[in-house]
Protein backbone atom coordinates (compact mmCIF):
# COMPACT_ATOMS: atom_id res chain seq x y z
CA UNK A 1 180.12 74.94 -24.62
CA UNK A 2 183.80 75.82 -24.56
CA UNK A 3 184.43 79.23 -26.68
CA UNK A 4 185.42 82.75 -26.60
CA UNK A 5 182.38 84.19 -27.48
CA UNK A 6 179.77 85.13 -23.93
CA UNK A 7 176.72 87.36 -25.23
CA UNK A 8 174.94 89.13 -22.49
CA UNK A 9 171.37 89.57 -23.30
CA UNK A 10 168.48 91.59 -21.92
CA UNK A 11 164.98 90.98 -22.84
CA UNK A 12 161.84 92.46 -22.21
CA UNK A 13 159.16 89.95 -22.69
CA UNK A 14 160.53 88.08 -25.30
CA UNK A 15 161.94 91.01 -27.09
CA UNK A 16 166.00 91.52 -27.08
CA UNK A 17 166.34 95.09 -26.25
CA UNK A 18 170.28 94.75 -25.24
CA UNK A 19 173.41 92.65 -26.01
CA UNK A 20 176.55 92.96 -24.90
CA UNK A 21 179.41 90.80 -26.61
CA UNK A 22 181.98 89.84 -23.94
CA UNK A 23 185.26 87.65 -26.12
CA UNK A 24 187.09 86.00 -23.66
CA UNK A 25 187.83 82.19 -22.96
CA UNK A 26 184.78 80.53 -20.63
CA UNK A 27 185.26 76.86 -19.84
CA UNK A 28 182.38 76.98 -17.57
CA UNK A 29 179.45 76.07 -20.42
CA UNK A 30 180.51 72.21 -20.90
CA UNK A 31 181.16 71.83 -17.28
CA UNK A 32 178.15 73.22 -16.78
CA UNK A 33 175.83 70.52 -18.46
CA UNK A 34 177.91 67.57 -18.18
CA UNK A 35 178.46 67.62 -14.84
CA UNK A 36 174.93 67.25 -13.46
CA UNK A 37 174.20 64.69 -16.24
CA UNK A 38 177.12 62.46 -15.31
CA UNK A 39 176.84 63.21 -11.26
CA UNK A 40 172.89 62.56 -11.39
CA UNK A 41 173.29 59.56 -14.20
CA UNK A 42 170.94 61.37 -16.44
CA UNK A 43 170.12 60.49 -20.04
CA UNK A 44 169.67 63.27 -22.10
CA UNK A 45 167.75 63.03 -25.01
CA UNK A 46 169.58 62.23 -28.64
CA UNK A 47 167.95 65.79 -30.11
CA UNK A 48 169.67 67.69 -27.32
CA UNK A 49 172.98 66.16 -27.80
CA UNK A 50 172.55 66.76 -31.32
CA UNK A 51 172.32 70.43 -30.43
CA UNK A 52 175.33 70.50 -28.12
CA UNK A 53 177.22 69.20 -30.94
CA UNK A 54 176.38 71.70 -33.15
CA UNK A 55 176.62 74.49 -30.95
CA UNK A 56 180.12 73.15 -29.19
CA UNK A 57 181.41 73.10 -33.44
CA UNK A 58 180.08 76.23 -33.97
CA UNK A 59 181.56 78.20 -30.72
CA UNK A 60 184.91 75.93 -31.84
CA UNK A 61 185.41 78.08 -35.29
CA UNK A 62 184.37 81.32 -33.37
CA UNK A 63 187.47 80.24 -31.35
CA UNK A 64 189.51 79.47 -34.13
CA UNK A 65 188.53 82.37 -36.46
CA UNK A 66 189.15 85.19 -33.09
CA UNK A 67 192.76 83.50 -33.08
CA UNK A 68 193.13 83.49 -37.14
CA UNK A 69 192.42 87.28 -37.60
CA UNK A 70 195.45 88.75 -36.35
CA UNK A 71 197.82 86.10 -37.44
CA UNK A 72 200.83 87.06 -39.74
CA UNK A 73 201.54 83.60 -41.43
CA UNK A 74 205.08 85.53 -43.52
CA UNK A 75 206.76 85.82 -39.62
CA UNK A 76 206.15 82.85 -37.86
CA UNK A 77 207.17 79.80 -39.74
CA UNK A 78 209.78 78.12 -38.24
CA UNK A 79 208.93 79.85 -35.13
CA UNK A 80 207.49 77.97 -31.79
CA UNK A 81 208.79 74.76 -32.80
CA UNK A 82 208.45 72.23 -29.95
CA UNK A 83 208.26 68.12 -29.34
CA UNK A 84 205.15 66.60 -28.26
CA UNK A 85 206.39 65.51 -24.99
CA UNK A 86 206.87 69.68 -24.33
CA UNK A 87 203.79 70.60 -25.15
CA UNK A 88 202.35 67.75 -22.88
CA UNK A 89 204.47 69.27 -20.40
CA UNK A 90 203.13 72.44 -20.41
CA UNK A 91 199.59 71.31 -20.30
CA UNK A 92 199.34 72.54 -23.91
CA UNK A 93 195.84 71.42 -25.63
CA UNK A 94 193.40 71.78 -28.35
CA UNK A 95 195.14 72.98 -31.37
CA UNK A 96 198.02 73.41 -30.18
CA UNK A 97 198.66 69.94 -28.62
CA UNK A 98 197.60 68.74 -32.21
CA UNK A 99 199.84 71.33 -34.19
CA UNK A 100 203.05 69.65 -31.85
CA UNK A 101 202.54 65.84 -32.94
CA UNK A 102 200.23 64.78 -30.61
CA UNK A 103 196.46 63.51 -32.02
CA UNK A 104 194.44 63.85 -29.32
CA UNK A 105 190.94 66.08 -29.23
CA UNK A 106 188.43 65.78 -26.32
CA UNK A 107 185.51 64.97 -28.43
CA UNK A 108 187.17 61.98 -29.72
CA UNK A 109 188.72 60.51 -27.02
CA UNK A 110 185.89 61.08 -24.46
CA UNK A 111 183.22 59.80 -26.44
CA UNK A 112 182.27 63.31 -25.84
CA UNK A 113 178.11 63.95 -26.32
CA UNK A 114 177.11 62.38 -29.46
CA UNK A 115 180.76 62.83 -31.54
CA UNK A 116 181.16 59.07 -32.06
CA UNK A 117 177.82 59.00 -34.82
CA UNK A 118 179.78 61.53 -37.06
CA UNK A 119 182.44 61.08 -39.79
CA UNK A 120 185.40 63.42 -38.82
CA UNK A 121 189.50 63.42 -38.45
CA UNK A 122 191.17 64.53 -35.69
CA UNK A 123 192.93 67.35 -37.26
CA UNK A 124 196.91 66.90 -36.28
CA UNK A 125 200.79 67.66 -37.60
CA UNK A 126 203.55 65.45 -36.84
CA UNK A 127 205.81 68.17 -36.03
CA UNK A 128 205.28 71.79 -36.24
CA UNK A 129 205.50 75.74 -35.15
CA UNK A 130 203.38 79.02 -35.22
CA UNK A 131 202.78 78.49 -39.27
CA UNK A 132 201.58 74.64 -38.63
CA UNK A 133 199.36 75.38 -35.81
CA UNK A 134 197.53 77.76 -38.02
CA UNK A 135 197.06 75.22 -40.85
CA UNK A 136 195.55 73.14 -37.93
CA UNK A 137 192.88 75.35 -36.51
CA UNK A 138 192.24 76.41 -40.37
CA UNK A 139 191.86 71.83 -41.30
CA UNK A 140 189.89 72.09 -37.85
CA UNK A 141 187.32 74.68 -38.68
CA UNK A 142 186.98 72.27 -42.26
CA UNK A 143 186.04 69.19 -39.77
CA UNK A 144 184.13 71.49 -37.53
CA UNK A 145 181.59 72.36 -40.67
CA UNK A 146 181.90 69.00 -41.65
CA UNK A 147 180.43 67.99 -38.38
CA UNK A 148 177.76 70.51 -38.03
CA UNK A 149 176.38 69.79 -41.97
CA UNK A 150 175.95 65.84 -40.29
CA UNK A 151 174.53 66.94 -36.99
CA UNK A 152 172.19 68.86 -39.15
CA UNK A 153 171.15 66.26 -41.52
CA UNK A 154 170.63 63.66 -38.32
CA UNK A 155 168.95 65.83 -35.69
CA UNK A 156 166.60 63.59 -34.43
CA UNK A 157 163.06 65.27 -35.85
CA UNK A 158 159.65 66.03 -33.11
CA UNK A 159 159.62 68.24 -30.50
CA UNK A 160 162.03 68.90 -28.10
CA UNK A 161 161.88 66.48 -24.67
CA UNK A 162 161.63 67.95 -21.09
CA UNK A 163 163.62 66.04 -18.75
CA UNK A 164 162.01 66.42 -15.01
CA UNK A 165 163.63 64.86 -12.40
């Protein structure tokens, strides 16, 4: 997962007794999984993906919502405004690639986890500043639900699968 939201948890036995919210960004959590699966050639089973997905769409509004709550719409439009090739430039992404002209998300282009079975838009702008890069995290979070209600209506039923190696 890619978010801004890290909860450390303490249980005893199976009971949480502790948990400590920690908002900051992490790009370790995708990394994390994908890595060993793509290193080691490992399959991993349709269910799991399934939950990735709805986890990675659900840490992806966290993300959006964190940014949206402090935002004062009335004094930044026509603020920020920069070309596509800029934001390239300076390694912009996400949202904010989008917001500048460019369509281009991860999970679309990668053939990231299972993305490719659900019906979604990559949420873009042709050209825009501070006030068009909120309207696309706030189209983003629409996709983002719209992604999770499919993942949730196809999760592949049963029991979970153990991979051992």
């Amino acid at each position: 997962m890619h978010g801004v939201l890290r909860l450390i948890i303490t249980l005893y036995g199976e009971d949480v007794v502790d948990c400590e919210p920690i908002l900051a960004t992490m790009f370790t959590e995708a990394i994390t999984v994908n890595g060993p699966k793509q290193l080691g050639n490992i399959q991993v089973p349709k269910k799991a993906s399934y939950i990735r997905v709805i986890m990675l769409e659900l840490s992806r509004i966290v993300s959006h919502l964190l940014w949206l709550g402090p935002f004062m719409a009335d004094i930044v439009e026509g603020i920020g405004v920069i070309g596509g090739k800029e934001a390239i430039n300076w390694g912009l992404s996400g949202p904010m690639l989008r917001a500048f002209g460019i369509k281009w998300d991860l999970q679309k282009v990668d053939q990231y986890e299972c993305y490719d079975e659900f019906d979604w838009e990559i949420q873009w702008q042709k050209k825009g500043d501070l006030l068009v890069h909120y309207f696309v995290r706030i189209s983003g979070m629409m996709e983002s639900i719209k992604i999770i209600q499919q993942a949730l209506e196809g999760i592949p039923s049963g029991r979970y699968e153990n991979l051992e190696i």
